[in-house]
C-alpha atoms as a PDB file:
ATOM      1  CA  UNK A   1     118.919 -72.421  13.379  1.00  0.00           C
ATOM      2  CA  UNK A   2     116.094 -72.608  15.484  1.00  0.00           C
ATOM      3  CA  UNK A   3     115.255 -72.357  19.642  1.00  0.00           C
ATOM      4  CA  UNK A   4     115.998 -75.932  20.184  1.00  0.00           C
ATOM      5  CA  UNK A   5     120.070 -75.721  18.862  1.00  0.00           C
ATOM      6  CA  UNK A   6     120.343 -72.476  20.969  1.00  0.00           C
ATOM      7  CA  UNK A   7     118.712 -74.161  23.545  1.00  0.00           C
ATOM      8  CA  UNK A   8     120.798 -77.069  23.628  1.00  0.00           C
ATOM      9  CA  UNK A   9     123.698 -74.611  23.434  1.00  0.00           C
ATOM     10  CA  UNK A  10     123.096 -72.711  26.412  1.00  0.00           C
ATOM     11  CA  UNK A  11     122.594 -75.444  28.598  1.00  0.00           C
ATOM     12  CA  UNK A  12     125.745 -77.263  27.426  1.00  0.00           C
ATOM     13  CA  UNK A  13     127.318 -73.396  28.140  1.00  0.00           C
ATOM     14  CA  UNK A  14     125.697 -73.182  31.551  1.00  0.00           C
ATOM     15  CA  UNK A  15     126.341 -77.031  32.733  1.00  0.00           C
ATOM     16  CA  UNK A  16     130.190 -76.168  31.589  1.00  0.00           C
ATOM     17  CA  UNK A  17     130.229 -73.330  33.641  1.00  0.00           C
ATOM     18  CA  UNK A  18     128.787 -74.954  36.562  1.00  0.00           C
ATOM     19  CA  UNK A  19     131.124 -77.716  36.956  1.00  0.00           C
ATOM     20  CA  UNK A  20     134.149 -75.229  36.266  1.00  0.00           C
ATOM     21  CA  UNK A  21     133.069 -73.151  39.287  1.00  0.00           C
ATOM     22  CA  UNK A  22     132.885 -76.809  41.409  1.00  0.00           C
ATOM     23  CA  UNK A  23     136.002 -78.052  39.986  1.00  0.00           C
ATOM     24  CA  UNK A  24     137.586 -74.453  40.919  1.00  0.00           C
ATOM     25  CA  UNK A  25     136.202 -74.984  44.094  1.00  0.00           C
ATOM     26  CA  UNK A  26     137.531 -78.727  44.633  1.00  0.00           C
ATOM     27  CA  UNK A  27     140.587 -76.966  43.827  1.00  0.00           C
ATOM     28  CA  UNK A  28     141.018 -74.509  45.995  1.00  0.00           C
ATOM     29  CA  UNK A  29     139.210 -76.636  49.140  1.00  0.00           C
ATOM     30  CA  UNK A  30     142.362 -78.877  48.212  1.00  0.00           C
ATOM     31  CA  UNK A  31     145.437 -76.471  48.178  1.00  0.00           C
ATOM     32  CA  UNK A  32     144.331 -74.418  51.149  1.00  0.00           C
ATOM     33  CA  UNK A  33     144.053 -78.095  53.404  1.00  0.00           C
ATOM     34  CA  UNK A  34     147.704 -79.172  51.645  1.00  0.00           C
ATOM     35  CA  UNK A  35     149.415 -75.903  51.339  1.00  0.00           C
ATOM     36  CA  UNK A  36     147.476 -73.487  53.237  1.00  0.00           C
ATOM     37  CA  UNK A  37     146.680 -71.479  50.821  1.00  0.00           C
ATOM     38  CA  UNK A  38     143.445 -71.466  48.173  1.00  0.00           C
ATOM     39  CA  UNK A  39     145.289 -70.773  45.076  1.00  0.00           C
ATOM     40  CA  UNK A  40     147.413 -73.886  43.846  1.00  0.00           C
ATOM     41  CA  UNK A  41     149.756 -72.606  41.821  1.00  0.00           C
ATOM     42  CA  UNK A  42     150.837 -70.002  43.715  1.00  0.00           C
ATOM     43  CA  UNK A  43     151.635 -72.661  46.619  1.00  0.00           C
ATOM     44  CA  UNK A  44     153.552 -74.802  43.905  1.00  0.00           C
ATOM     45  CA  UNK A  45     155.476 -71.663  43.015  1.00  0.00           C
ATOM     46  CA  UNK A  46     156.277 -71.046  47.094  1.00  0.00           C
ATOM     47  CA  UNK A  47     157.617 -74.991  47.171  1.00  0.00           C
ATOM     48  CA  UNK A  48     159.941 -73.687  44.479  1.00  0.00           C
ATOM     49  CA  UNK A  49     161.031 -70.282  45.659  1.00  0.00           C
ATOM     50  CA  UNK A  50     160.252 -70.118  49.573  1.00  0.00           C
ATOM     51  CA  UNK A  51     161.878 -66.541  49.178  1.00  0.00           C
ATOM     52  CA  UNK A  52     158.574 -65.459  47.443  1.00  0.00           C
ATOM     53  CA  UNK A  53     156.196 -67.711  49.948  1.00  0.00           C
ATOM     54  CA  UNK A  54     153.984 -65.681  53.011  1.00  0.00           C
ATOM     55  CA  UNK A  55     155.644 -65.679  56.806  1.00  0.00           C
ATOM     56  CA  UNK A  56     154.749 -68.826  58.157  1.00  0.00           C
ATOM     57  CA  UNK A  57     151.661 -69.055  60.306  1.00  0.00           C
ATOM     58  CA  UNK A  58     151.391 -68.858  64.092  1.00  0.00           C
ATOM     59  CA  UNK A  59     148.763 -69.606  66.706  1.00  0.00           C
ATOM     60  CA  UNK A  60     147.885 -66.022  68.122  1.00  0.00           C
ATOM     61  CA  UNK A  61     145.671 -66.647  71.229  1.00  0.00           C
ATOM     62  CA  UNK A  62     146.322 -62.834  72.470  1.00  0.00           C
ATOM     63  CA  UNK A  63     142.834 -61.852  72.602  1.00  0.00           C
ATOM     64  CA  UNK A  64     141.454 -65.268  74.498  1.00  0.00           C
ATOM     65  CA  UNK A  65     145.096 -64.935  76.763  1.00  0.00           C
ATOM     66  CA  UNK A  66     145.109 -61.836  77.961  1.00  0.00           C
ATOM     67  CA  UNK A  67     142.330 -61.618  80.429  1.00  0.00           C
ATOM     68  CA  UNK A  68     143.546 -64.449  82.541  1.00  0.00           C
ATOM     69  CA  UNK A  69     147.225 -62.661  82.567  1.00  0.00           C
ATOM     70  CA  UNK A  70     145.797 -59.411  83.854  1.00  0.00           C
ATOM     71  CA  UNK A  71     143.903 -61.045  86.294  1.00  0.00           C
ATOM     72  CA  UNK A  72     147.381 -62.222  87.632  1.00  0.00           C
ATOM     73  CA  UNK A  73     149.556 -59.674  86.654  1.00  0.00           C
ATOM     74  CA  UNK A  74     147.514 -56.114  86.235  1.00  0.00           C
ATOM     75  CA  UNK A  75     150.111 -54.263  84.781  1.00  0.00           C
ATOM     76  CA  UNK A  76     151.353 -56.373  82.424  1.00  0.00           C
ATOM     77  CA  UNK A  77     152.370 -54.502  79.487  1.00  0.00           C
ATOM     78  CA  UNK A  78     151.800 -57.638  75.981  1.00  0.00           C
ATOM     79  CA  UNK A  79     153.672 -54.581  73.963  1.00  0.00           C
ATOM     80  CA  UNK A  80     156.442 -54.527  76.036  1.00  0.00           C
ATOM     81  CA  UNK A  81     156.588 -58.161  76.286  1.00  0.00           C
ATOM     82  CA  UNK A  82     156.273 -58.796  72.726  1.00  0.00           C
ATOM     83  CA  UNK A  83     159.486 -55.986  71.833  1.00  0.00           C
ATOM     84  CA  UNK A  84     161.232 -58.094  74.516  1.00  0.00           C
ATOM     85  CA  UNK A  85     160.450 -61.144  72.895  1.00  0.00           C
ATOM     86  CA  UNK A  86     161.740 -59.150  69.587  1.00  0.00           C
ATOM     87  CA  UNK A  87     164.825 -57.925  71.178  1.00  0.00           C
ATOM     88  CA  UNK A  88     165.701 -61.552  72.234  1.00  0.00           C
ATOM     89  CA  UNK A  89     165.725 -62.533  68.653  1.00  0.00           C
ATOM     90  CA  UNK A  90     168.002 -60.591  66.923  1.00  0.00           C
ATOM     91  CA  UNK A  91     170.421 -61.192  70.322  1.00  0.00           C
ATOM     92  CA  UNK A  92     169.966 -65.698  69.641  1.00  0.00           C
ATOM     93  CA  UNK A  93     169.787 -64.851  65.837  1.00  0.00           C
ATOM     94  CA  UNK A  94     172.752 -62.193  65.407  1.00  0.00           C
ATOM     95  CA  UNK A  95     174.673 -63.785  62.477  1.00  0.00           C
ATOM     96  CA  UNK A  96     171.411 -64.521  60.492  1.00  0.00           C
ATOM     97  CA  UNK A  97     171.609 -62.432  57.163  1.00  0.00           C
ATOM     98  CA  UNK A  98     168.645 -60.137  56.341  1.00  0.00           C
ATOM     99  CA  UNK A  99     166.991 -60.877  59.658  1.00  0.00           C
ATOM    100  CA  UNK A 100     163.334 -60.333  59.880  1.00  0.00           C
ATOM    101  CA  UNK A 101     160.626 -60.938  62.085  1.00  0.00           C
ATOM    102  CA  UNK A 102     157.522 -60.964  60.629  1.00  0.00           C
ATOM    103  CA  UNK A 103     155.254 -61.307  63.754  1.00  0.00           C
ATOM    104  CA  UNK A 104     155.408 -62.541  67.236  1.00  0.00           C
ATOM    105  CA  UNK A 105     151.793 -63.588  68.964  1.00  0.00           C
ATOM    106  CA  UNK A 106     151.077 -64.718  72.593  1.00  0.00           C
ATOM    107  CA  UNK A 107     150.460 -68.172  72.103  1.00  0.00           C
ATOM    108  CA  UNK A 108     149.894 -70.291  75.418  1.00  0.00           C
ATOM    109  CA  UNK A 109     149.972 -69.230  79.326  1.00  0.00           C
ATOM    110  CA  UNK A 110     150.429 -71.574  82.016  1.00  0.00           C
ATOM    111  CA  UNK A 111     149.807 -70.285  85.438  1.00  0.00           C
ATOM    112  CA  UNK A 112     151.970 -72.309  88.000  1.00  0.00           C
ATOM    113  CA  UNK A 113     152.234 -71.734  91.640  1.00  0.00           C
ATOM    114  CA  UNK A 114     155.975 -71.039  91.478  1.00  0.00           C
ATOM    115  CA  UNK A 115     156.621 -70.411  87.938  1.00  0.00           C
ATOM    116  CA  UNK A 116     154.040 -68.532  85.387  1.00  0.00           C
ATOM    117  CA  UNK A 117     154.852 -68.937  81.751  1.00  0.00           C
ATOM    118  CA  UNK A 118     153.718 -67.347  78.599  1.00  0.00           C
ATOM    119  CA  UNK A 119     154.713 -69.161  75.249  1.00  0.00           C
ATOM    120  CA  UNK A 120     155.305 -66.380  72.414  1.00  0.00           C
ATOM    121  CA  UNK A 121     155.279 -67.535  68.719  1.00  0.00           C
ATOM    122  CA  UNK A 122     157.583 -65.648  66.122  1.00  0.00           C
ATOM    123  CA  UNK A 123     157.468 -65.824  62.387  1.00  0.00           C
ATOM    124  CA  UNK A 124     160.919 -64.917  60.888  1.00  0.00           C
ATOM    125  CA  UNK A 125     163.137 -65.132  58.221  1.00  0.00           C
ATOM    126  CA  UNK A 126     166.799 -64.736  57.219  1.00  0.00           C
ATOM    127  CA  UNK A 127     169.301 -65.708  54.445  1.00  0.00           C
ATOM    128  CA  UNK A 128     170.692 -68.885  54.848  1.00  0.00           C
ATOM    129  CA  UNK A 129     172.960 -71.028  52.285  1.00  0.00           C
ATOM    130  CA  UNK A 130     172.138 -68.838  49.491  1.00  0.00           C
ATOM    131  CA  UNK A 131     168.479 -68.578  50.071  1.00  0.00           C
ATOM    132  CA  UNK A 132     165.724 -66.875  52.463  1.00  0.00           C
ATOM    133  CA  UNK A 133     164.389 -69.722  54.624  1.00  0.00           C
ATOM    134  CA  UNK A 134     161.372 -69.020  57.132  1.00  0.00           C
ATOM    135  CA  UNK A 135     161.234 -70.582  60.510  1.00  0.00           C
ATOM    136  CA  UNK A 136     158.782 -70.460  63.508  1.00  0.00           C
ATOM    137  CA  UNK A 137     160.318 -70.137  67.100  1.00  0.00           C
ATOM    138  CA  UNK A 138     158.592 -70.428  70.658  1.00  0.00           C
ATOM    139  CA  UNK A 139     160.080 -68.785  73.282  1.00  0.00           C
ATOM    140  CA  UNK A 140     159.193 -69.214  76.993  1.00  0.00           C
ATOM    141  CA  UNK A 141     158.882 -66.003  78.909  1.00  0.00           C
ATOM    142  CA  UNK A 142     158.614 -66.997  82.372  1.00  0.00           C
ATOM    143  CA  UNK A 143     157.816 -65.525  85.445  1.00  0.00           C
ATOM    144  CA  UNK A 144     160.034 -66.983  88.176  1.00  0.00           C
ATOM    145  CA  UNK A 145     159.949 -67.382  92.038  1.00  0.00           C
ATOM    146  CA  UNK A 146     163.130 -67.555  93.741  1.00  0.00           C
ATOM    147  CA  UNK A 147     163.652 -70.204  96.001  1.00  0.00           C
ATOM    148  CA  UNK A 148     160.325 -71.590  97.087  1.00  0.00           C
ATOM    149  CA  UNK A 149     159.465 -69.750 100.329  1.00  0.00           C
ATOM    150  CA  UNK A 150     156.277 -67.176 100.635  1.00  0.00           C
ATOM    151  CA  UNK A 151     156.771 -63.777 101.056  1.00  0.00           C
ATOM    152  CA  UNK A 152     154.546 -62.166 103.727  1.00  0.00           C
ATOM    153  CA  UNK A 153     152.201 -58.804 102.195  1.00  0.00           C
ATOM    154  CA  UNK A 154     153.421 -55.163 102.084  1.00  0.00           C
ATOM    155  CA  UNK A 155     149.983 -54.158 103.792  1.00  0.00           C
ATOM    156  CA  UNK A 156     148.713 -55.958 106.532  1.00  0.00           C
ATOM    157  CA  UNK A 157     151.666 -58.560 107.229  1.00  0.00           C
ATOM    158  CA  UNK A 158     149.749 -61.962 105.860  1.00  0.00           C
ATOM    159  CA  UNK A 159     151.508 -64.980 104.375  1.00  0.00           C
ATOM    160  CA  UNK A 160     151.358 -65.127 100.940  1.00  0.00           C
ATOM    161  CA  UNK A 161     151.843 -68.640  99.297  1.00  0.00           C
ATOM    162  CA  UNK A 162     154.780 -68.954  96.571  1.00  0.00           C
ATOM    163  CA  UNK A 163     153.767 -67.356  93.466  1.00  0.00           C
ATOM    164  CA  UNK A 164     149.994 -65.298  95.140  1.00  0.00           C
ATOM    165  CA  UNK A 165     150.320 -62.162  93.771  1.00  0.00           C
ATOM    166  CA  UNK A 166     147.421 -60.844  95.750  1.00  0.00           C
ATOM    167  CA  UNK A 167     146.928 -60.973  99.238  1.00  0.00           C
ATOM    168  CA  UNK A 168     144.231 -63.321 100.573  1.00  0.00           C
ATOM    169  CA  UNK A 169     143.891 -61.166 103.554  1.00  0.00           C
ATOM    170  CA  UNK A 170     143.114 -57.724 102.317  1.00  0.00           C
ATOM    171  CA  UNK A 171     143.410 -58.046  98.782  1.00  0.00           C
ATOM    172  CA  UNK A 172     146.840 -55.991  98.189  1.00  0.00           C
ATOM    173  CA  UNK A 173     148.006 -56.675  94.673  1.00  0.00           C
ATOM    174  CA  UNK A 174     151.741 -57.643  95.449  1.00  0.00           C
ATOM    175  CA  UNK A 175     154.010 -56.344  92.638  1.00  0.00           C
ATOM    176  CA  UNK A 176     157.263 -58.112  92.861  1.00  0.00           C
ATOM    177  CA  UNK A 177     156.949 -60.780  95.273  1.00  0.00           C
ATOM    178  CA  UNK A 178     160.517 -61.998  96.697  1.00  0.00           C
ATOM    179  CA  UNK A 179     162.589 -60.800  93.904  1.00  0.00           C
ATOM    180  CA  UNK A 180     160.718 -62.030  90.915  1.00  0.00           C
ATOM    181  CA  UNK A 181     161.370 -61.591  87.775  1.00  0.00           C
ATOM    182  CA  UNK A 182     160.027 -61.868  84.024  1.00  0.00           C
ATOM    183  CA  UNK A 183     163.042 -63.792  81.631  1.00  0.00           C
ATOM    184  CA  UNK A 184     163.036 -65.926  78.854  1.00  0.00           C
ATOM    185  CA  UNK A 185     163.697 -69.621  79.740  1.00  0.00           C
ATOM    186  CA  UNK A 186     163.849 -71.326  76.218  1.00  0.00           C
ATOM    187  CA  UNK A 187     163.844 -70.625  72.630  1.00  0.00           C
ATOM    188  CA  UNK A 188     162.930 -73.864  70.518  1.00  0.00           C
ATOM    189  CA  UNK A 189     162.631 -73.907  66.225  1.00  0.00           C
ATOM    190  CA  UNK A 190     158.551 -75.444  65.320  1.00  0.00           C
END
């Protein structure tokens, strides 16, 4: 056997090899953009047995968020926040079996006049029928006004508009205008 049939062998080795890494590749490319995940088998296998599959995924926006909330609200605590959003979970979700939560993430934040909300994501699951299903809730936290009259500041006596939380006059960060309160408004399945 001379160079030329070893030759011929290791470039029918190394073209092999090549397209198994692109076909690997194709692969993967395909089941994370289906499935979400790069492996394809184990996504068939979490189709089958959802008990086994990862917490479903959320859109965590904490990090981009959280300026613009301090800038309204300077001692806003997202812990806090995020144990109350836990805590009002297992209160809507009681009867659920083997309740977890997997995660909850600040997701949006809309800054009205009268009413400020932050939407929270939460990954959880629970037994249900026999099986562990996994669901993804929002839930509103809201930051309300009551009624829709201004409240006038603590420090130097100026009008503040429904929902300014710092005086335009002298700049007094106003804590609780009027009563208001953080609750959450809604809790919807995604």
């Amino acid at each position: 056997m001379g160079w030329s049939f070893w030759g011929g062998f290791l470039a029918v080795a190394l073209i092999l090899t090549v397209a198994g890494v692109l076909l690997r590749n194709r692969i993967r490319a395909f089941s994370r953009r289906i499935f979400g995940r790069p492996d394809l088998l184990g996504a068939l296998e979490a189709l089958e047995n959802p008990a086994q599959a990862a917490p479903r995924s959320l859109n965590g926006m904490d990090r981009l968020l959280l300026p613009q909330i301090l800038r309204d609200f300077p001692d806003f605590d997202l812990r806090q926040a995020k144990e109350a959003a836990k805590a009002y979970l297992r209160e809507n979700l009681a009867g659920k079996e083997e309740l977890r939560i997997h995660n909850v993430v600040l997701s949006q934040y809309f800054p009205a006049l009268v009413e400020k909300t932050m939407v929270f994501q939460a990954a959880v699951s629970f037994r249900e029928g026999g099986a562990t299903v996994q669901k993804r809730y929002d839930l509103s936290y809201a930051y309300r006004l009551p009624g829709g009259a201004g409240a006038n500041c603590p420090n130097c006596g100026g009008v503040l508009a429904p929902g300014q939380l710092q005086c335009a006059y002298c700049g007094t960060w106003v804590a609780n205008p009027m009563g208001a309160v953080w609750s959450f408004t809604r809790m919807e399945e995604t």
